[in-house]
C-alpha atoms as a PDB file:
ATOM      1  CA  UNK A   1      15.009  14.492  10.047  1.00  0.00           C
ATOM      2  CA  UNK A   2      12.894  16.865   7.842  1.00  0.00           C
ATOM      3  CA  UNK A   3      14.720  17.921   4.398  1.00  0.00           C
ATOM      4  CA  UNK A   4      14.353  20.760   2.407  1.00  0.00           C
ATOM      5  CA  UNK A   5      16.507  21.343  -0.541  1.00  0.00           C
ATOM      6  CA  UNK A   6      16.220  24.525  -2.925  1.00  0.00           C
ATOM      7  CA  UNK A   7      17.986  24.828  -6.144  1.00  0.00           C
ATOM      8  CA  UNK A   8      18.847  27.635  -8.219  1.00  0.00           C
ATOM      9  CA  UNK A   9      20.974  29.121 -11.287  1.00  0.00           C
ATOM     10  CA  UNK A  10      23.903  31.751 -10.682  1.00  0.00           C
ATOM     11  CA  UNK A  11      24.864  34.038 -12.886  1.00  0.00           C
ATOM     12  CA  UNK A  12      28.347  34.398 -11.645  1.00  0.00           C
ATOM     13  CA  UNK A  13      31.677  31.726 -11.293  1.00  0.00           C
ATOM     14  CA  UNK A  14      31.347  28.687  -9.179  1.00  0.00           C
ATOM     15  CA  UNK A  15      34.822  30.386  -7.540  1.00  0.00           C
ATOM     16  CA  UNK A  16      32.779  33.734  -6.463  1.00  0.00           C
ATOM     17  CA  UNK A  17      29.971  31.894  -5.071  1.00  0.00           C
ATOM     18  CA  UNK A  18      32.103  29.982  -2.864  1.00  0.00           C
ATOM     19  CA  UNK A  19      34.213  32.725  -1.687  1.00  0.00           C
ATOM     20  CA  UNK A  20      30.778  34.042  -0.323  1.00  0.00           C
ATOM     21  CA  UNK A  21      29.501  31.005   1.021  1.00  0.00           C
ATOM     22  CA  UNK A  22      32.421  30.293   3.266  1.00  0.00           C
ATOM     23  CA  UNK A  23      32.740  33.905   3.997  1.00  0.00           C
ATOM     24  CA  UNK A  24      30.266  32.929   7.282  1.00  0.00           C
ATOM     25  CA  UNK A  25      30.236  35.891   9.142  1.00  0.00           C
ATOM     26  CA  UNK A  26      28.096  38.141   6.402  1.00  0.00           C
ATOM     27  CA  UNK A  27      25.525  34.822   6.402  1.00  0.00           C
ATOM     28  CA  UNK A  28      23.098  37.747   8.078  1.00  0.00           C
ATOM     29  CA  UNK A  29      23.506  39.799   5.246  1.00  0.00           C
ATOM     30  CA  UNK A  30      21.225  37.337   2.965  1.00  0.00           C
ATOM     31  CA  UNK A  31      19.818  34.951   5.137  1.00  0.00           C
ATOM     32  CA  UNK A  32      16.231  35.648   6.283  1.00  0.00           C
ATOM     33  CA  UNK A  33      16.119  35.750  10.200  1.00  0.00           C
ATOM     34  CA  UNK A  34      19.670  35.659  11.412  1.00  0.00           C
ATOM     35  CA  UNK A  35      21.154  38.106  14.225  1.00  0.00           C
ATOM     36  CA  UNK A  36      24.176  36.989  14.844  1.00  0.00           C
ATOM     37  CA  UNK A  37      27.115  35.523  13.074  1.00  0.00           C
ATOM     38  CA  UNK A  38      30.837  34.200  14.909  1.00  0.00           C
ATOM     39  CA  UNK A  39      33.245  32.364  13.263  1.00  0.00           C
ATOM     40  CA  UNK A  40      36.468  30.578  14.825  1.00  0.00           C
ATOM     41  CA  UNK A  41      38.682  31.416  13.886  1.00  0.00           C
ATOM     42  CA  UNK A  42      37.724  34.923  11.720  1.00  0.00           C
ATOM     43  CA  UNK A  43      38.172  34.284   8.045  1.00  0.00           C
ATOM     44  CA  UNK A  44      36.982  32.177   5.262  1.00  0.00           C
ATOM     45  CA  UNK A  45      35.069  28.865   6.330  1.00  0.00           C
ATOM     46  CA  UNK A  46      37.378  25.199   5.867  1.00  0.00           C
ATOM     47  CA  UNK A  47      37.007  21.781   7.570  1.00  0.00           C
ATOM     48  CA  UNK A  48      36.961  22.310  11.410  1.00  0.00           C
ATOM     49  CA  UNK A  49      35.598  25.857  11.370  1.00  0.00           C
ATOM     50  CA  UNK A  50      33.899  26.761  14.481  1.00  0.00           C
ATOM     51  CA  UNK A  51      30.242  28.681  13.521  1.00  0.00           C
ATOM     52  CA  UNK A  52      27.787  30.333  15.981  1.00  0.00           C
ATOM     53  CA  UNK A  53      24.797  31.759  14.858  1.00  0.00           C
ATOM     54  CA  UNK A  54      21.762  33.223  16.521  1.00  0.00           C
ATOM     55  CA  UNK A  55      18.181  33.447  14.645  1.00  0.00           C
ATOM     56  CA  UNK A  56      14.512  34.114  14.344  1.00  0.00           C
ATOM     57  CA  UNK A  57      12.945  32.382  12.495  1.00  0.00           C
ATOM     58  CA  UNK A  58       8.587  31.720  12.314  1.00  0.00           C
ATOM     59  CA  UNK A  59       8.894  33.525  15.905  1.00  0.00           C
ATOM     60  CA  UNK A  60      11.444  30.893  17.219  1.00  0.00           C
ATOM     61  CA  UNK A  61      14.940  32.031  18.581  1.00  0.00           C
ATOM     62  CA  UNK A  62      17.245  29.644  17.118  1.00  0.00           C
ATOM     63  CA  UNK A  63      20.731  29.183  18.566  1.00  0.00           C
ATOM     64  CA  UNK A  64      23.285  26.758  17.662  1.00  0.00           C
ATOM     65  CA  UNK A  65      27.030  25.906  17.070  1.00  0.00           C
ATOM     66  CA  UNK A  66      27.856  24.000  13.748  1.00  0.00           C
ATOM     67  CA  UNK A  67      31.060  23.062  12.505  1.00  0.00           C
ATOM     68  CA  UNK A  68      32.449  22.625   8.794  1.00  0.00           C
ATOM     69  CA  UNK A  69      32.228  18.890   8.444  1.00  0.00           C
ATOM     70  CA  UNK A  70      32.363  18.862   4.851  1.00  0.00           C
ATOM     71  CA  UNK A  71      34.627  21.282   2.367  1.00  0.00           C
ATOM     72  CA  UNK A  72      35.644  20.981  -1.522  1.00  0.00           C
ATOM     73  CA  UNK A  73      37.046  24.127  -2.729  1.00  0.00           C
ATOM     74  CA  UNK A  74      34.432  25.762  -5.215  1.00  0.00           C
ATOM     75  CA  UNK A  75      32.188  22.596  -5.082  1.00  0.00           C
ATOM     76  CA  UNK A  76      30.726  22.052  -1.701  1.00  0.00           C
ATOM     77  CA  UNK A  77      30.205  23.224   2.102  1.00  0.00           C
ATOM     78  CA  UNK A  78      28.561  21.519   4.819  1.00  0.00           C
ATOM     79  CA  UNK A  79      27.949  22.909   8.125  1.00  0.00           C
ATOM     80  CA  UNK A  80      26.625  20.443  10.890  1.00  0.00           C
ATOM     81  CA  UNK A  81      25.824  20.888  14.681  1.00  0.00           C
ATOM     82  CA  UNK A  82      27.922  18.140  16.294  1.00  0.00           C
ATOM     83  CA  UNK A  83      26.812  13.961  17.030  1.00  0.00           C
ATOM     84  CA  UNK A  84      24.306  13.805  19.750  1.00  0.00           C
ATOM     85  CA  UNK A  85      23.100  17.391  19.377  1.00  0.00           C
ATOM     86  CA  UNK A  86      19.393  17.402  20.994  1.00  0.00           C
ATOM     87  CA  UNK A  87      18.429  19.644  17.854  1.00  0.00           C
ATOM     88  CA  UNK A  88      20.607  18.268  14.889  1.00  0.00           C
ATOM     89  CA  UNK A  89      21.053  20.507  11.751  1.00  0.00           C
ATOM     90  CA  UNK A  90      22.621  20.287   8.826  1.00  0.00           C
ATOM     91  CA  UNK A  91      22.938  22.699   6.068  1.00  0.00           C
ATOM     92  CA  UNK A  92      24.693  22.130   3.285  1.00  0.00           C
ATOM     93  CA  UNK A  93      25.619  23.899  -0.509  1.00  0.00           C
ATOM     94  CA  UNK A  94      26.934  21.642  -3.515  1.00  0.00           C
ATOM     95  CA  UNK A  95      28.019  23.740  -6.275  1.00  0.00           C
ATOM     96  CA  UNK A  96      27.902  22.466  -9.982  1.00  0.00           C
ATOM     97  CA  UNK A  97      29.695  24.574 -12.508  1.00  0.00           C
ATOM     98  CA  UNK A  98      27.785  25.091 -15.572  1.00  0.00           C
ATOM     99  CA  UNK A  99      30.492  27.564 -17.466  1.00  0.00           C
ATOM    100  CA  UNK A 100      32.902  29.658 -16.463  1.00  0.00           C
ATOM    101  CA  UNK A 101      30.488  32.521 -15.317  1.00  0.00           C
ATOM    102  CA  UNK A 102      27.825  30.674 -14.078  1.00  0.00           C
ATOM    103  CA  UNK A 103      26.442  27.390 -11.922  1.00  0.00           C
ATOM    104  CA  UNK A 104      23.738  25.563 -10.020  1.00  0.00           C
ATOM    105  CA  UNK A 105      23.569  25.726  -6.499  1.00  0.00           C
ATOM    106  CA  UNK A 106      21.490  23.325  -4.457  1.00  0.00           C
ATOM    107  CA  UNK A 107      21.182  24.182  -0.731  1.00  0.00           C
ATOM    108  CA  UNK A 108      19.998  21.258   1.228  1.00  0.00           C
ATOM    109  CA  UNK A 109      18.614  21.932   5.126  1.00  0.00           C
ATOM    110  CA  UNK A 110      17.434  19.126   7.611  1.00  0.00           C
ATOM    111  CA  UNK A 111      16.561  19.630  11.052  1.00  0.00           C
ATOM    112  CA  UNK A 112      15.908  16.658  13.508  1.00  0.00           C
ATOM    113  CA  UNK A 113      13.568  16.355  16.632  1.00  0.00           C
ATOM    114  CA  UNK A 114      11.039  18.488  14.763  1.00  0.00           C
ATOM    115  CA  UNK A 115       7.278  17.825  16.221  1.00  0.00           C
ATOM    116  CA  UNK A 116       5.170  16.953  13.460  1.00  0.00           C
ATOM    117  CA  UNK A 117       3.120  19.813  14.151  1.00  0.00           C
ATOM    118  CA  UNK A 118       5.860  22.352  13.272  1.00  0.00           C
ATOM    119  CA  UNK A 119       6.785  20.621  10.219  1.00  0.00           C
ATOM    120  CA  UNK A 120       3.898  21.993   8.315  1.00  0.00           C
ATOM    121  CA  UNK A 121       4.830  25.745   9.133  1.00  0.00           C
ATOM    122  CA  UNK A 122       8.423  24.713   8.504  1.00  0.00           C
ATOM    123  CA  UNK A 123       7.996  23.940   5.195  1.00  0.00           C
ATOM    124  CA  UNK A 124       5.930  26.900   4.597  1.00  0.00           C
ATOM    125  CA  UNK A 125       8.420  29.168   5.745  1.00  0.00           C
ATOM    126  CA  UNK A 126      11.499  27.462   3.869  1.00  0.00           C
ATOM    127  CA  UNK A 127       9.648  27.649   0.427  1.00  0.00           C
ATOM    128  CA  UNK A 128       9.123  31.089   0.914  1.00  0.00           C
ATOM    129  CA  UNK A 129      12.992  32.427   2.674  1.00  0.00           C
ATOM    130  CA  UNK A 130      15.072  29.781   0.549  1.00  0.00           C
ATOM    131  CA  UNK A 131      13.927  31.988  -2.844  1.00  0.00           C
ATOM    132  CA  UNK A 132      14.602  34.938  -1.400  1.00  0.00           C
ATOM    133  CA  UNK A 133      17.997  33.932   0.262  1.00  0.00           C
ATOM    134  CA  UNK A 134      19.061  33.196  -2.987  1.00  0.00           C
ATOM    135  CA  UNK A 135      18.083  36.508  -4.236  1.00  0.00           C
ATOM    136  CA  UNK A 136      19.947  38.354  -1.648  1.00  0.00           C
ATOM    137  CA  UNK A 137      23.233  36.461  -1.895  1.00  0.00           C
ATOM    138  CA  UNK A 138      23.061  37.105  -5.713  1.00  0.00           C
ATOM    139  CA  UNK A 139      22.571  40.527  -4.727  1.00  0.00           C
ATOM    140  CA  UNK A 140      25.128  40.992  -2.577  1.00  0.00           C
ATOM    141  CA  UNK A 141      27.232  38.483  -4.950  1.00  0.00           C
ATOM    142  CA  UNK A 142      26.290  41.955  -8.004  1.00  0.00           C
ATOM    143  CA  UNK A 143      27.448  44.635  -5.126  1.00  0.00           C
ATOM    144  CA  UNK A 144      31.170  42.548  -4.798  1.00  0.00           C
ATOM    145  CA  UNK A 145      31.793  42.113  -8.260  1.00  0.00           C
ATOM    146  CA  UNK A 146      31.018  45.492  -9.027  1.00  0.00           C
ATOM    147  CA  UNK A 147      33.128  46.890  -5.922  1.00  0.00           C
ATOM    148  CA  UNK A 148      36.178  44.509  -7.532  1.00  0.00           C
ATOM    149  CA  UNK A 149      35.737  45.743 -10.893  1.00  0.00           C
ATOM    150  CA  UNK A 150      35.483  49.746  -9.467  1.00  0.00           C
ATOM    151  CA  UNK A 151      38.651  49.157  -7.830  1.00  0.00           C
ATOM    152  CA  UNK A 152      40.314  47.740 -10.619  1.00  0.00           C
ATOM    153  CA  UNK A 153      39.967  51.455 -12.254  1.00  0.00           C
END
């Protein structure tokens, strides 16, 4: 299995980053390379949700089902492809609150059967899109709390 784990400071509560995070099917809004989102059943990710996603990534279609193997409310998601997948991949967000309006999140990737030779470009690519994943879900994290706050008016 190759790992790659990112970490990074949110300026918003630990409760509004999760709501995002297990809200699966606008994962193509801020990550990098995905087409396609389903979730089963519709609604916010728990254990035993069903996820489908489609993907580009370093010119490689990516397709795979994952399921929510691991969930703590506010704290941590996990989303795995099942035992005995011939590409395993699991991709998972722990959540540390660090007051009430902000936390750490570290998002942790690892892909198996990788050829060695990939692994290089793999890396390259994941230091680059992890950053600016993170950017975009803090972005779209600034757009919802300032929709929730306009409607509060």
């Amino acid at each position: 299995m190759v790992t790659f784990e990112y970490t990074d400071t949110f300026d918003y509560a630990p409760a509004s980053v999760f709501a995002l995070l297990t809200d699966l099917e606008v994962r193509p809004t801020w990550i990098q390379g995905l087409l396609e989102a389903r979730v089963t059943p519709a609604g916010h990710a728990h254990l035993g949700t069903s996820y489908y996603e489609v993907g580009k990534f370093s010119g490689f279609k990516s397709e795979k089902t994952m399921s929510v193997t691991e969930f703590e409310q506010d704290r941590m998601l996990v989303l795995a492809t099942p035992d005995g997948a011939s590409n395993p991949f699991r991709e998972s967000y722990h959540i540390e609150p660090l007051s009430a309006g902000s936390c750490r999140v570290t998002i942790t990737v690892e892909v198996g059967n990788v050829p060695k030779v990939a692994e290089f470009f793999m890396r390259q690519e994941m230091k680059k899109s992890q950053p600016q994943n993170a950017e975009a879900l803090k972005s779209l994290l600034a757009s919802r709390v300032q929709q929730a706050s306009s409607s509060e008016c």
